[in-house]
N, C-alpha and C. Protein backbone atom coordinates (compact mmCIF):
# COMPACT_ATOMS: atom_id res chain seq x y z
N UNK A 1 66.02 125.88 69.84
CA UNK A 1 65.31 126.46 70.97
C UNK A 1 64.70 127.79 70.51
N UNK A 2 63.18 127.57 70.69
CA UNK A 2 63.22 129.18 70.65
C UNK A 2 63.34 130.57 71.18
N UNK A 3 63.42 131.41 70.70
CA UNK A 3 63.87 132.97 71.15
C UNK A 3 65.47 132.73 71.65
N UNK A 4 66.08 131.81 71.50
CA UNK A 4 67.11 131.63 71.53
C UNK A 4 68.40 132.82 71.34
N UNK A 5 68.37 133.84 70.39
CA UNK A 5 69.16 135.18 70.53
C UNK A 5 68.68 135.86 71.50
N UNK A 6 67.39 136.10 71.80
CA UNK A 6 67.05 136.95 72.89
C UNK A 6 67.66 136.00 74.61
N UNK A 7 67.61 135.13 74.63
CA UNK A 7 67.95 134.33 75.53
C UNK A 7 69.71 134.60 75.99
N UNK A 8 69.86 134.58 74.54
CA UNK A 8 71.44 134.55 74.65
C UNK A 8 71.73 136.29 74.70
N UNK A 9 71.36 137.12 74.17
CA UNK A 9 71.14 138.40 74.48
C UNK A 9 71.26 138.77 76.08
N UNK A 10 69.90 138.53 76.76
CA UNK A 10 69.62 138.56 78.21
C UNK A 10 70.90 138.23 79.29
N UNK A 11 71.39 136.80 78.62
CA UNK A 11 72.22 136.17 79.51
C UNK A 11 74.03 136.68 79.52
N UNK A 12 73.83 137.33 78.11
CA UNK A 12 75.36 138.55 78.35
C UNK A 12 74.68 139.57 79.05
N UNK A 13 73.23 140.15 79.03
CA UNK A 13 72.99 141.71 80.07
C UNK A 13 73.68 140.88 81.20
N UNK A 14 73.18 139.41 81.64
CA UNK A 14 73.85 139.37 83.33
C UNK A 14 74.65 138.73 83.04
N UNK A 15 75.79 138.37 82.57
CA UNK A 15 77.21 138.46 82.60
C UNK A 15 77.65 139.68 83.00
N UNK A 16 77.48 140.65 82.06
CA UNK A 16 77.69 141.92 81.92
C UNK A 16 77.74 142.72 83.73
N UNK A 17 76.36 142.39 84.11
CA UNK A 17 76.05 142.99 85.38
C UNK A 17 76.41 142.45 86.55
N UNK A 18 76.63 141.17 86.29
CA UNK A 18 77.58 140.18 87.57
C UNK A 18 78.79 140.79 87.59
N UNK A 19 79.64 140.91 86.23
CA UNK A 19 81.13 141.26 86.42
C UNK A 19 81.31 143.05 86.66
N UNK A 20 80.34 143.92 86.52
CA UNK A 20 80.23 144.73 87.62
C UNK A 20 80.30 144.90 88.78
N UNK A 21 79.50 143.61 89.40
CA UNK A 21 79.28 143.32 90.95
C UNK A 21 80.96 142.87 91.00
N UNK A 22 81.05 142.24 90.63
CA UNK A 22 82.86 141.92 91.03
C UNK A 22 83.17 143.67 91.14
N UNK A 23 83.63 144.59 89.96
CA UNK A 23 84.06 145.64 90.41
C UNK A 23 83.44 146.31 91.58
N UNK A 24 82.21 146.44 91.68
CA UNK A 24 81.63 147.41 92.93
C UNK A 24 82.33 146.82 93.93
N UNK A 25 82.17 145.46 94.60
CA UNK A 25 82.32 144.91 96.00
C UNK A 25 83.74 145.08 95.96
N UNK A 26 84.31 144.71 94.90
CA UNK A 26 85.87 145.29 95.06
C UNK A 26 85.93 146.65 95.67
N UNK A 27 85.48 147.58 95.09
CA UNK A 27 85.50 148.90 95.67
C UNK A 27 84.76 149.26 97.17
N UNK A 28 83.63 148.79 96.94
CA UNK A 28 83.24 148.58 98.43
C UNK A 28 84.16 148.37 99.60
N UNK A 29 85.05 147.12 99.30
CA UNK A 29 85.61 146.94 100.24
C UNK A 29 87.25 147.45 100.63
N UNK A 30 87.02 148.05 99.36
CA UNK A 30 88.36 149.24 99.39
C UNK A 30 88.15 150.30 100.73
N UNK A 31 86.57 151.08 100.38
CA UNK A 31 86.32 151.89 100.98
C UNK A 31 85.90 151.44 102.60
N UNK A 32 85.59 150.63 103.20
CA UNK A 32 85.03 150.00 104.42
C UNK A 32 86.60 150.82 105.53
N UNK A 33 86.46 151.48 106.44
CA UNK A 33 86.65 152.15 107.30
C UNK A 33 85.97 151.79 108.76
N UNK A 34 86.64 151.50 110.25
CA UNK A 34 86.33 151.48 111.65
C UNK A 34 86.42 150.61 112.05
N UNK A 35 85.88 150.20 113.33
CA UNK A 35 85.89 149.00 113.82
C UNK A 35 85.77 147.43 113.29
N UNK A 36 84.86 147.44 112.72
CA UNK A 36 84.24 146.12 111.74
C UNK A 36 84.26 146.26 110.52
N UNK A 37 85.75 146.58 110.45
CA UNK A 37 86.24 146.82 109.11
C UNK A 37 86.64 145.35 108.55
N UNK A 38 87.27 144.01 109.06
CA UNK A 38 88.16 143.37 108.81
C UNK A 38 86.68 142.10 108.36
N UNK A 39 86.06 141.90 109.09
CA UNK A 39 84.33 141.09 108.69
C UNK A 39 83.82 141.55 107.85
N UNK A 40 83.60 143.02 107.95
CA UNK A 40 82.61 142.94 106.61
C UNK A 40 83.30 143.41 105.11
N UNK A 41 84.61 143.63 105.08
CA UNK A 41 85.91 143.61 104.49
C UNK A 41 85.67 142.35 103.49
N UNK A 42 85.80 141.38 104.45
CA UNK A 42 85.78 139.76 103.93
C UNK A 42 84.73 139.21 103.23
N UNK A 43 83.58 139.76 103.81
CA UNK A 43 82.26 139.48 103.37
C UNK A 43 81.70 139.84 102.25
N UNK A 44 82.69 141.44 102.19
CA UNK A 44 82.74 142.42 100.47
C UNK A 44 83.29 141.11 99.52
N UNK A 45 84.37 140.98 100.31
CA UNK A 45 85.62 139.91 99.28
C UNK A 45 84.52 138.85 98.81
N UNK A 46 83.72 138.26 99.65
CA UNK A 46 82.96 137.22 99.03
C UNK A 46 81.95 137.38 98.14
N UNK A 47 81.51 138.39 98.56
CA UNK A 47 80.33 138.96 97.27
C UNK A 47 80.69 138.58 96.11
N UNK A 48 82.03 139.37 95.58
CA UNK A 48 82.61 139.65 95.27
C UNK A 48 82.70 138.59 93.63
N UNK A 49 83.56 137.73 95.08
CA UNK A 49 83.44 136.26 94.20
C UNK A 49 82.58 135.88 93.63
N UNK A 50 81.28 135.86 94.48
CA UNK A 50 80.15 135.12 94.48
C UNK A 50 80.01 135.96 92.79
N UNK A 51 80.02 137.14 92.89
CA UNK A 51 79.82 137.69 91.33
C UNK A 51 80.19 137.44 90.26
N UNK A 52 81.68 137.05 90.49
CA UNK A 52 82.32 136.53 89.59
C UNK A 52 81.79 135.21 88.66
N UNK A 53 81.60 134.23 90.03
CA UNK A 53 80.66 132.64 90.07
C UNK A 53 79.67 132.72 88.99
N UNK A 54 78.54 133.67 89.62
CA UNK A 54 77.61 134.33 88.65
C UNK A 54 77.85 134.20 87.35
N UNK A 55 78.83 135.76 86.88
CA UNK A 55 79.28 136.06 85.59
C UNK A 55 79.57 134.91 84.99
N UNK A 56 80.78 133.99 85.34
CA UNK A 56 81.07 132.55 85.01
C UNK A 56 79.93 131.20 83.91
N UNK A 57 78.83 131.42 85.00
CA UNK A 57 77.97 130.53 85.23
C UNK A 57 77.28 131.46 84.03
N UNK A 58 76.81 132.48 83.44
CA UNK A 58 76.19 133.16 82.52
C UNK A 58 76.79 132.93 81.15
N UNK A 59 78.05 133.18 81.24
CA UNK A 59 79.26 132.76 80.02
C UNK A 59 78.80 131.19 79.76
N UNK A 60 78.99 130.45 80.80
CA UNK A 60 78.71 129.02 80.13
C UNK A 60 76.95 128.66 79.81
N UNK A 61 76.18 129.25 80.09
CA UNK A 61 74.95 129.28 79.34
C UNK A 61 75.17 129.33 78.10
N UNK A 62 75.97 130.62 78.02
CA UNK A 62 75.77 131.25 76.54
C UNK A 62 76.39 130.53 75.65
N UNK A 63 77.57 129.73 76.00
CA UNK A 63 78.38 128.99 75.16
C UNK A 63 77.86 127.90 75.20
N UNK A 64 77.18 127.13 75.86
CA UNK A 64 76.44 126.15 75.91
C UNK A 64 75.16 126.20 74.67
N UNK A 65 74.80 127.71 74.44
CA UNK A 65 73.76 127.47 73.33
C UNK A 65 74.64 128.23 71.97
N UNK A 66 75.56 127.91 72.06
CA UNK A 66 75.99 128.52 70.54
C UNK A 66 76.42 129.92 71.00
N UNK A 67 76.18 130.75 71.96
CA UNK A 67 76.46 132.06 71.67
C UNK A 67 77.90 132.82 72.13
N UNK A 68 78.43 133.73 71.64
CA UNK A 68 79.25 134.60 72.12
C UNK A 68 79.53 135.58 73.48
N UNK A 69 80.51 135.11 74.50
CA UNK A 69 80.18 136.03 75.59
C UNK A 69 80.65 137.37 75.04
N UNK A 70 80.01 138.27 75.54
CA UNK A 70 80.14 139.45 75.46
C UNK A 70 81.71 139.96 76.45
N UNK A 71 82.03 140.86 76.03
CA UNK A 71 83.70 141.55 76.70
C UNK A 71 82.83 142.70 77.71
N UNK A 72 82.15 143.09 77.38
CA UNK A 72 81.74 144.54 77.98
C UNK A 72 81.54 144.03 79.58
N UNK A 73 81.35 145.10 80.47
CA UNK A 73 80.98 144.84 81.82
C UNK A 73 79.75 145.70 81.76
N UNK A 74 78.93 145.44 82.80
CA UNK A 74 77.39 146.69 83.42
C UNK A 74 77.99 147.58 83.67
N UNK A 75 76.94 148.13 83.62
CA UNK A 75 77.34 150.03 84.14
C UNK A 75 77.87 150.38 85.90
N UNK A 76 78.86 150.69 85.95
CA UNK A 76 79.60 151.63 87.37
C UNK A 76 79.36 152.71 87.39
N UNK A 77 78.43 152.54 88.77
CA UNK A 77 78.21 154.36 89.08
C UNK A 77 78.93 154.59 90.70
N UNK A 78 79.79 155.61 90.26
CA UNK A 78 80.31 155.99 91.83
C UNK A 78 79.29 156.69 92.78
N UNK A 79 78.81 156.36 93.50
CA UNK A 79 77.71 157.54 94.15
C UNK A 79 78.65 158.00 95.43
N UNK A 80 79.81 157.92 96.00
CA UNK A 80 80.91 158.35 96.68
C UNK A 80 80.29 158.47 98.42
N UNK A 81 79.26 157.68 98.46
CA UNK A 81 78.22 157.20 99.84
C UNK A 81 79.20 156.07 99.97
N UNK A 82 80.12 155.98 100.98
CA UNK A 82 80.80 154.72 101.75
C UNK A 82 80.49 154.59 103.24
N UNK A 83 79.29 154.89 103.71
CA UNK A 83 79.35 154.66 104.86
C UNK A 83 78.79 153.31 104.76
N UNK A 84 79.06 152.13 105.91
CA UNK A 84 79.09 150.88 105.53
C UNK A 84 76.86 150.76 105.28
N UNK A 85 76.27 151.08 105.83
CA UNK A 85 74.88 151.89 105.58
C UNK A 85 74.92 151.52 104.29
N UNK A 86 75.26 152.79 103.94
CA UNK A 86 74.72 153.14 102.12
C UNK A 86 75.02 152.24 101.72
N UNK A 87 76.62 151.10 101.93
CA UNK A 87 77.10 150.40 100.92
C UNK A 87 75.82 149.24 100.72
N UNK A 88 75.93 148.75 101.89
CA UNK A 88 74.78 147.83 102.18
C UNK A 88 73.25 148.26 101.06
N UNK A 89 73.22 149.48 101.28
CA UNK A 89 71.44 149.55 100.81
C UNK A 89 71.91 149.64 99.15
N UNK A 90 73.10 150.33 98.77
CA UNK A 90 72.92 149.95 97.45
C UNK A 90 73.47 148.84 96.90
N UNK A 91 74.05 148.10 97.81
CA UNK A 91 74.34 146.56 97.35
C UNK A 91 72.70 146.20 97.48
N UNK A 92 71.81 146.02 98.07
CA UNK A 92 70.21 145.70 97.68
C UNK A 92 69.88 146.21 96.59
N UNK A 93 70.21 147.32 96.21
CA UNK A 93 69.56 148.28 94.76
C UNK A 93 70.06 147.39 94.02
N UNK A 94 71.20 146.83 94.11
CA UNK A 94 72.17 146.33 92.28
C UNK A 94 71.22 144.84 93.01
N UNK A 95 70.95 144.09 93.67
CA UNK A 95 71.09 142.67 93.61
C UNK A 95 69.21 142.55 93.49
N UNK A 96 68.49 143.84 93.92
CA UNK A 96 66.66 143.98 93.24
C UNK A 96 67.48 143.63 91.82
N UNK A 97 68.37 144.43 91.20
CA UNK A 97 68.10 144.67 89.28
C UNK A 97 68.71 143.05 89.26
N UNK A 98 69.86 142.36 89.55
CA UNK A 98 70.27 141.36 89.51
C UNK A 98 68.83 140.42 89.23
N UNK A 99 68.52 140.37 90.45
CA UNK A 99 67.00 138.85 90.51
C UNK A 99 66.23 139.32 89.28
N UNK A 100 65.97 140.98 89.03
CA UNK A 100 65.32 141.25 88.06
C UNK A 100 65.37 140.47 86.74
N UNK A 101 66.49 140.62 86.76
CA UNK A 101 67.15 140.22 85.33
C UNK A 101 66.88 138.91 85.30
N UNK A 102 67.49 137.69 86.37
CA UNK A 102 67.21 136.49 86.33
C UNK A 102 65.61 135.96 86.54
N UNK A 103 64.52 137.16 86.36
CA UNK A 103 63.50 136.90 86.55
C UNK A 103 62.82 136.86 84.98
N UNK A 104 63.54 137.86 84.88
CA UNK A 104 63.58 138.04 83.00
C UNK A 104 63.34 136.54 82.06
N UNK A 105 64.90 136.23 82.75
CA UNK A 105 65.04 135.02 82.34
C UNK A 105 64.22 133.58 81.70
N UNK A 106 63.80 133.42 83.30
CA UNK A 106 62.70 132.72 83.96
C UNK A 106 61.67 132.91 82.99
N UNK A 107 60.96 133.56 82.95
CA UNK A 107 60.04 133.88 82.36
C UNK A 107 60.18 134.15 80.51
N UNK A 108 61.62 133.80 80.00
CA UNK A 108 61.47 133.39 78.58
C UNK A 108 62.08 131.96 78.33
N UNK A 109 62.64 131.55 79.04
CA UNK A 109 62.72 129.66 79.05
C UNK A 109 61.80 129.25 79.84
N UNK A 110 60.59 129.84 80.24
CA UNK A 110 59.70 129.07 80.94
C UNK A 110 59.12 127.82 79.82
N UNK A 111 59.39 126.65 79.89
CA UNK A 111 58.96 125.43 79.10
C UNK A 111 59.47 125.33 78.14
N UNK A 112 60.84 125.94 77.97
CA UNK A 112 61.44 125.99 76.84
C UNK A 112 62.75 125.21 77.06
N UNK A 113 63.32 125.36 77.86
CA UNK A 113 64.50 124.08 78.39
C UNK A 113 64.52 124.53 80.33
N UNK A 114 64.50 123.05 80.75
CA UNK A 114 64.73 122.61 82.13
C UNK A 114 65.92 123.75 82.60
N UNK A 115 66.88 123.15 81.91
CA UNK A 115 68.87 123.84 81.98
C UNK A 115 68.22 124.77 82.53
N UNK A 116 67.81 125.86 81.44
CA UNK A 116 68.29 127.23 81.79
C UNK A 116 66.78 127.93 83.03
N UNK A 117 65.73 127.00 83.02
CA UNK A 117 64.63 127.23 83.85
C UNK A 117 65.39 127.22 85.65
N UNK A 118 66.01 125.77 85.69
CA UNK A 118 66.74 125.65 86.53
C UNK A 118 68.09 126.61 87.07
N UNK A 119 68.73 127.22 85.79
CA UNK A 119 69.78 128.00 86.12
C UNK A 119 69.03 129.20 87.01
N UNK A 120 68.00 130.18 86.17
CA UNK A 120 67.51 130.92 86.49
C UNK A 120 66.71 131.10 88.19
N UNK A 121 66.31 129.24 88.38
CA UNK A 121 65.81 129.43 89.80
C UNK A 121 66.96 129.77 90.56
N UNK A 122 67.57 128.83 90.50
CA UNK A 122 69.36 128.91 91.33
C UNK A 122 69.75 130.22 92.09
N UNK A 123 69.36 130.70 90.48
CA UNK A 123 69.66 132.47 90.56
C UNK A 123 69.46 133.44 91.41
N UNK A 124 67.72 132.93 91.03
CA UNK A 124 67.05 133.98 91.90
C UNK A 124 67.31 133.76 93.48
N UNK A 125 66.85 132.50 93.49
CA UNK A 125 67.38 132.05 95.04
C UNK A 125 68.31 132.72 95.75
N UNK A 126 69.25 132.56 95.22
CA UNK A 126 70.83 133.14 95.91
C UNK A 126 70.59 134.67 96.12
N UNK A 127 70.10 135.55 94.78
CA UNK A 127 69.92 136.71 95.14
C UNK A 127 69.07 136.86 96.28
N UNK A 128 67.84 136.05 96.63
CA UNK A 128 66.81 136.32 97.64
C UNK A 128 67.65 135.98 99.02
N UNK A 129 68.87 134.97 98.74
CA UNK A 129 69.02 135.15 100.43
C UNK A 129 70.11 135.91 100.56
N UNK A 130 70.69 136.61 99.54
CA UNK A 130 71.57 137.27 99.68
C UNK A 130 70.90 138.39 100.57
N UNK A 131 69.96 139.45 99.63
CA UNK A 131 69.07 140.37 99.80
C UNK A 131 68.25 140.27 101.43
N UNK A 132 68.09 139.50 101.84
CA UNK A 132 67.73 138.33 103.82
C UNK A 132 68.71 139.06 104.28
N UNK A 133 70.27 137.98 103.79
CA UNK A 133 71.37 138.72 104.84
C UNK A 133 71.81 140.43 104.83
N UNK A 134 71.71 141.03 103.97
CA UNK A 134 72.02 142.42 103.94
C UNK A 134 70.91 143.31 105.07
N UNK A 135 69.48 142.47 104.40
CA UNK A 135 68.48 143.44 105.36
C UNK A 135 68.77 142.83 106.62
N UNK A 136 69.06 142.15 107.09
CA UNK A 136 69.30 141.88 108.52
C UNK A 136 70.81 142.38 109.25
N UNK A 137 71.54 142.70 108.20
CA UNK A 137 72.63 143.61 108.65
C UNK A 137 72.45 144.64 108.95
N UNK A 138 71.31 145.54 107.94
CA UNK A 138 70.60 146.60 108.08
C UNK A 138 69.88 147.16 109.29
N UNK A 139 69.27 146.03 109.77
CA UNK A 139 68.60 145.92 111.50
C UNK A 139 69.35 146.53 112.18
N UNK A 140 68.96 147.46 113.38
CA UNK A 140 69.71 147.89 114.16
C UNK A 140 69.91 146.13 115.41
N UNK A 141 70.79 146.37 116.08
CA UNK A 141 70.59 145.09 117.15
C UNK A 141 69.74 145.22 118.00
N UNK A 142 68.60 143.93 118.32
CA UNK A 142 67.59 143.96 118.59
C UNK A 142 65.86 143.78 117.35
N UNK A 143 66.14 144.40 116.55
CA UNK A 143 64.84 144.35 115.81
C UNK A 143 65.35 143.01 114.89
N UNK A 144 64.13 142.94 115.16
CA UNK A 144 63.77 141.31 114.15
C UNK A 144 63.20 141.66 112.94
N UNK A 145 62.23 143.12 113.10
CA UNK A 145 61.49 143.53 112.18
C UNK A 145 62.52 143.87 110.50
N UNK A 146 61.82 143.20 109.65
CA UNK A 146 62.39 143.55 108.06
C UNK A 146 63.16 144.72 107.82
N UNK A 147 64.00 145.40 107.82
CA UNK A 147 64.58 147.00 107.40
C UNK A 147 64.05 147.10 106.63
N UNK A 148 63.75 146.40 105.44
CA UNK A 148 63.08 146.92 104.51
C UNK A 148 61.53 147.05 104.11
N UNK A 149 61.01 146.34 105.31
CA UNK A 149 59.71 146.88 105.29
C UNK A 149 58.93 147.65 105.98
């Protein structure tokens, strides 16, 4: 296959940055405080997973083409903003760089193998409706209108 190291390169950056997302939402939902603590608590917990899934699913790419998963995790930044707000808008910041990355992707197995063309849609997908449900959490009740636009 070609560009095949860079492929396999790319696909430890998002290993790397999925098994981050496991640590953040972990912490996220450390920090979740008030009323609708115990829902969106749970909902952290699933991210969570869902990151893990991710990371998982990146590892077996890579071993699937010959390559080595990487040990390292993405970069953790504490920005010490826990109001459930912020958590939300920078869970959008990490899951824009997320699709980023799987856009990356996309665009170097484009016609180069189905597998990983297909992995990459999967990808993006999930991030796009992930990124739906957050901005609509974001909504105050009542607006239909985008938060983020």
């Amino acid at each position: 296959m070609k560009n095949q190291d860079q492929i396999i390169e790319l696909l430890n950056k998002i290993m790397e940055f999925e098994l981050a997302g496991v640590v953040r939402y972990n912490h996220y939902a450390l920090m979740v405080y008030g009323y609708n603590r115990i829902p969106i608590v749970s909902w952290l917990r699933e991210e969570a997973d869902n990151s893990l899934v991710h990371a998982q699913a990146a590892g077996e790419m890579i071993t699937a083409l010959g390559g080595h998963p990487s040990l390292a995790i993405g970069p953790l930044l504490e920005t010490h903003r826990h109001d459930i707000g912020d958590i939300l808008r920078e869970s959008m910041e990490q899951e824009a760089l997320a699709k980023a990355l799987y856009y990356e992707l996309l665009a170097l197995v484009k016609d180069n193998s189905v597998m990983l063309e297909e992995y990459a849609r999967q990808k993006i997908a999930e991030e796009e409706m992930h990124a739906a449900e957050v901005d609509k959490m974001l909504r105050k009740p009542g607006d239909i209108k985008s938060f983020s636009s």
